[in-house]
Protein backbone atom coordinates (compact mmCIF):
# COMPACT_ATOMS: atom_id res chain seq x y z
CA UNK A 1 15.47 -34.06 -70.17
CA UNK A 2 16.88 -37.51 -69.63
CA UNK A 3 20.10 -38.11 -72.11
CA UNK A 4 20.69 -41.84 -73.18
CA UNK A 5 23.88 -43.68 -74.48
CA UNK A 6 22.16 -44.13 -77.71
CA UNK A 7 23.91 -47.74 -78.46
CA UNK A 8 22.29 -48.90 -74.97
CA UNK A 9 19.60 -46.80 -75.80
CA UNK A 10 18.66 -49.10 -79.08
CA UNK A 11 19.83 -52.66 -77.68
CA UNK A 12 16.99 -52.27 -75.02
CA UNK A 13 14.05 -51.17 -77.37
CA UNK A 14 15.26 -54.20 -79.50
CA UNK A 15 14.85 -56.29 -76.47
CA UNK A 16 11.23 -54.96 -75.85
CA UNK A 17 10.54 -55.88 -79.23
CA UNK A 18 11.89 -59.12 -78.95
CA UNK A 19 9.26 -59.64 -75.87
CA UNK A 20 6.75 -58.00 -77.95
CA UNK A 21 7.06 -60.36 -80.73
CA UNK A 22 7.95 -63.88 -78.73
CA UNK A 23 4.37 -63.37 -77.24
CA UNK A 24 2.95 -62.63 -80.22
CA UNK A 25 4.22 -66.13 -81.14
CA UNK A 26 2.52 -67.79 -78.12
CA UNK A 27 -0.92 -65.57 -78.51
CA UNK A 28 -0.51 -67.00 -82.59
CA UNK A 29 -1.34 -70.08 -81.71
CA UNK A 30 -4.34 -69.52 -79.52
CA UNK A 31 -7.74 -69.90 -80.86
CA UNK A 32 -9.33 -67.54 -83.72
CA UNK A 33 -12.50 -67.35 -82.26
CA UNK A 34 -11.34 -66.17 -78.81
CA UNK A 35 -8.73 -63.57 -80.24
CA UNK A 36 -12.22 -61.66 -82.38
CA UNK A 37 -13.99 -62.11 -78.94
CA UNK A 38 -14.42 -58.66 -77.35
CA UNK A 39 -14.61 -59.08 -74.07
CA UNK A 40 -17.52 -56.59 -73.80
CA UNK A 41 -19.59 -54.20 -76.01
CA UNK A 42 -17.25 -51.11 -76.72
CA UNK A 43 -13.90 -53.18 -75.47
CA UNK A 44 -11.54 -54.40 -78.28
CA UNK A 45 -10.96 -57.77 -78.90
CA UNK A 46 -7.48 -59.01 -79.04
CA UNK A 47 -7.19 -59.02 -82.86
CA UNK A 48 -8.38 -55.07 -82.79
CA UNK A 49 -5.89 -54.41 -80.15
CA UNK A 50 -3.51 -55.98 -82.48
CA UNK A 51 -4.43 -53.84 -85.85
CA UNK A 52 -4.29 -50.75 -83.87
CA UNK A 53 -0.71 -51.43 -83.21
CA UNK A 54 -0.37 -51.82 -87.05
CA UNK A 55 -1.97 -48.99 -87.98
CA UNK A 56 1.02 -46.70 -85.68
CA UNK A 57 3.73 -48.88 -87.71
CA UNK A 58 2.06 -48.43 -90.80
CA UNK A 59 2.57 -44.24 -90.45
CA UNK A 60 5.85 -44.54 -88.15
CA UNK A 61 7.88 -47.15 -89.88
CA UNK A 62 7.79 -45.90 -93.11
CA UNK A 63 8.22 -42.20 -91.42
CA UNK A 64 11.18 -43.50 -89.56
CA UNK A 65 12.57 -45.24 -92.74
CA UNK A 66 12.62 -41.35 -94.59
CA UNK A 67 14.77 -40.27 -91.21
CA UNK A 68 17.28 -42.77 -91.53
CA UNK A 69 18.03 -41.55 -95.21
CA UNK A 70 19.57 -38.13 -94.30
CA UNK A 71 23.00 -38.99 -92.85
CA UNK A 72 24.15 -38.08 -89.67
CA UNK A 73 27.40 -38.34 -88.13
CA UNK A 74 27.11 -40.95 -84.75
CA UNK A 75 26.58 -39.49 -81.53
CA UNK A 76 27.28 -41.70 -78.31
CA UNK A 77 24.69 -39.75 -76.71
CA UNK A 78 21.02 -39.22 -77.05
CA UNK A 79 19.07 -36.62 -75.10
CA UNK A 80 15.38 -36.70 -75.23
CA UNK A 81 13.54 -33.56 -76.34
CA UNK A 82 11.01 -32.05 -74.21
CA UNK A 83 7.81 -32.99 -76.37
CA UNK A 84 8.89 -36.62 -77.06
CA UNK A 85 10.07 -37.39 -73.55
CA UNK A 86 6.20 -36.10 -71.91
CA UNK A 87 4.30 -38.41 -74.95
CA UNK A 88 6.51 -40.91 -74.74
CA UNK A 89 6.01 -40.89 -70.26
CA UNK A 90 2.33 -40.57 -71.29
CA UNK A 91 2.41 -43.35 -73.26
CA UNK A 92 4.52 -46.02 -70.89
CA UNK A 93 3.00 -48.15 -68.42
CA UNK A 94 4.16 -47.64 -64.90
CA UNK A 95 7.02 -49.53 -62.86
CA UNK A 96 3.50 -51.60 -61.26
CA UNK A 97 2.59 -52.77 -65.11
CA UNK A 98 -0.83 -50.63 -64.94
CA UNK A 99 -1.50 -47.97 -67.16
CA UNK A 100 -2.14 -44.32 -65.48
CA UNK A 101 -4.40 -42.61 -67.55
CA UNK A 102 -6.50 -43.70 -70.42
CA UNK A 103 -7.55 -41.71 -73.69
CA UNK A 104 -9.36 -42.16 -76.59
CA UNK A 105 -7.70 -43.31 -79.91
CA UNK A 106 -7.57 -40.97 -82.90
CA UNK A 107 -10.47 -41.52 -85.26
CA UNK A 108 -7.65 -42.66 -87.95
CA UNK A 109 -6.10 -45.69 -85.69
CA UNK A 110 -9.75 -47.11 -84.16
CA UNK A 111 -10.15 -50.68 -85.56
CA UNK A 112 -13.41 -51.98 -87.28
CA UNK A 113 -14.23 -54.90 -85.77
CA UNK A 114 -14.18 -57.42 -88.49
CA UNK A 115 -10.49 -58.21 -89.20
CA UNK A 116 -8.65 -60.97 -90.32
CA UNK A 117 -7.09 -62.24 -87.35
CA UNK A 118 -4.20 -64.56 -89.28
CA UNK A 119 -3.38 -61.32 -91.62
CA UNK A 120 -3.06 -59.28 -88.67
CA UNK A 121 -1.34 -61.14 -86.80
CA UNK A 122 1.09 -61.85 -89.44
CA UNK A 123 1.33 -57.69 -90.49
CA UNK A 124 2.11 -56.78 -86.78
CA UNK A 125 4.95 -59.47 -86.64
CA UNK A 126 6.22 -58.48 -90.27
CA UNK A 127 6.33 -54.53 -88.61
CA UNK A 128 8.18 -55.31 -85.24
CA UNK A 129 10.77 -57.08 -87.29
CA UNK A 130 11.34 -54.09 -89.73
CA UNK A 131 11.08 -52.21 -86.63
CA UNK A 132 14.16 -54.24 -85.05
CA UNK A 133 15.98 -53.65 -88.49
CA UNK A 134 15.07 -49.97 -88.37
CA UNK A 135 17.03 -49.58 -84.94
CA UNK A 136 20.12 -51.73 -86.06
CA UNK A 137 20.06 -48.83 -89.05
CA UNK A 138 19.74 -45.78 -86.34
CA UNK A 139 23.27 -47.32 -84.20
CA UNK A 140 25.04 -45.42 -86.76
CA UNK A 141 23.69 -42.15 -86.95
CA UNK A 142 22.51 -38.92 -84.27
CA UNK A 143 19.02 -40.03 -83.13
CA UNK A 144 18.12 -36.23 -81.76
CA UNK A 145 18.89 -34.23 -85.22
CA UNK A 146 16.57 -36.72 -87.50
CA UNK A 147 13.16 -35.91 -86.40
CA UNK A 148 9.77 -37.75 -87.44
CA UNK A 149 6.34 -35.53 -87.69
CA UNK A 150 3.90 -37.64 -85.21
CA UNK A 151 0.32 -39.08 -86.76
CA UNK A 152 -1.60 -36.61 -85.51
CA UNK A 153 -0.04 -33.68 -86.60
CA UNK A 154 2.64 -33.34 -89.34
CA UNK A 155 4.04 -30.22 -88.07
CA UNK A 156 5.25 -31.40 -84.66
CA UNK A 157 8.06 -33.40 -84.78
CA UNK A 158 9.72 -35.58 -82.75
CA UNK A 159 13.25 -36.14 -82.46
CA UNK A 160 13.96 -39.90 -83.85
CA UNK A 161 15.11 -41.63 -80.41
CA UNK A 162 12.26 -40.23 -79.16
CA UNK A 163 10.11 -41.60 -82.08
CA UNK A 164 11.56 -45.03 -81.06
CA UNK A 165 10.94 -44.46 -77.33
CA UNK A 166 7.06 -43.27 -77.81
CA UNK A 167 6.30 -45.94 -80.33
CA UNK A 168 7.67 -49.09 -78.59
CA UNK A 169 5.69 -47.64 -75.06
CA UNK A 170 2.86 -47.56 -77.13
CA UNK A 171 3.32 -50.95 -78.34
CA UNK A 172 3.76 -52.01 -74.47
CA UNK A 173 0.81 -49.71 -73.24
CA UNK A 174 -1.37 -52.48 -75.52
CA UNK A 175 0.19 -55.32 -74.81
CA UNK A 176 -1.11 -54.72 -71.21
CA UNK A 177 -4.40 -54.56 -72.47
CA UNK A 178 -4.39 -57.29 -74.80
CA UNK A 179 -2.94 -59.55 -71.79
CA UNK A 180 -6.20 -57.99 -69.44
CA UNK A 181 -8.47 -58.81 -72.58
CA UNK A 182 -7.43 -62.33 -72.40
CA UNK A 183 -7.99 -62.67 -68.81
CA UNK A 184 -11.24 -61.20 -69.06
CA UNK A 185 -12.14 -64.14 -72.20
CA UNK A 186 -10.60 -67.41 -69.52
């Protein structure tokens, strides 16, 4: 399993978020009409794209926050487990920015398609930013002996670098299709 320095580790999710959330800012200020547009019937539209996203930070970030409360001593070093390292690989685009295999979204995280595209955009910048908080908390502690149960089943856990690794991939994995979604809409 790959081991991390966990410091360098944390400074580079932060700067995926920051990416993340400065093109948020730019798709912001597109058009309402064209971000509820799906591009075809059974394809999300930008805005659904966007609430999925949400609804992973609405069970991981508070998840994460629980983590952070039981102090560990810092460790320099983080080494992946085997579980989070495979989901979070599964999860990340590859080096060509395509995504390798597709799957189906858990019942629990599909979006309806009537949103409110201002709220949600709002709610997913409002969670990368307590996200970025949430890994200036974890540079102090031992990000493989806090773990975080996944979504989909409470009894696996992941350790809580790889929690941070899986989610942010995620985020990225989506991004990619929001950016296809509004090629497909030009």
């Amino acid at each position: 399993m790959p081991v991390f320095n966990t410091k360098d580790l944390l400074s580079s999710l932060a700067k995926d978020i920051d990416v993340l959330l400065k093109r948020i800012e730019e798709v912001k200020q597109l058009d309402n009409t064209l971000l509820l547009t799906q591009p075809s019937v059974g394809k999300w539209s930008v805005i659904q794209i966007m609430e999925h996203l949400n609804s992973y930070n609405r069970y991981y970030l508070p998840e994460i926050e629980k983590s952070l409360q039981s102090k560990q001593p810092f460790n320099p070093q983080f080494k992946s487990g085997w579980f989070g390292d495979y989901f979070t690989k599964m999860m990340m685009p590859g080096k060509d920015g395509k995504v390798a295999n597709k799957m189906n979204s858990p019942k629990d995280h599909r979006p309806i398609a009537e949103l409110n595209a201002t709220a949600v955009i709002t709610e997913f910048i409002n969670g990368g930013q307590h996200l970025l908080t949430l890994l200036q908390k974890a540079t102090n502690t031992d990000l493989g002996r806090l773990k975080v149960p996944i979504s989909i089943s409470r009894f696996i856990k992941l350790k809580l670098g790889d929690t941070f690794r899986f989610l942010i991939a995620h985020q990225q994995r989506h991004f990619l299709q929001l950016e296809n979604t509004l090629s497909q809409l030009s």
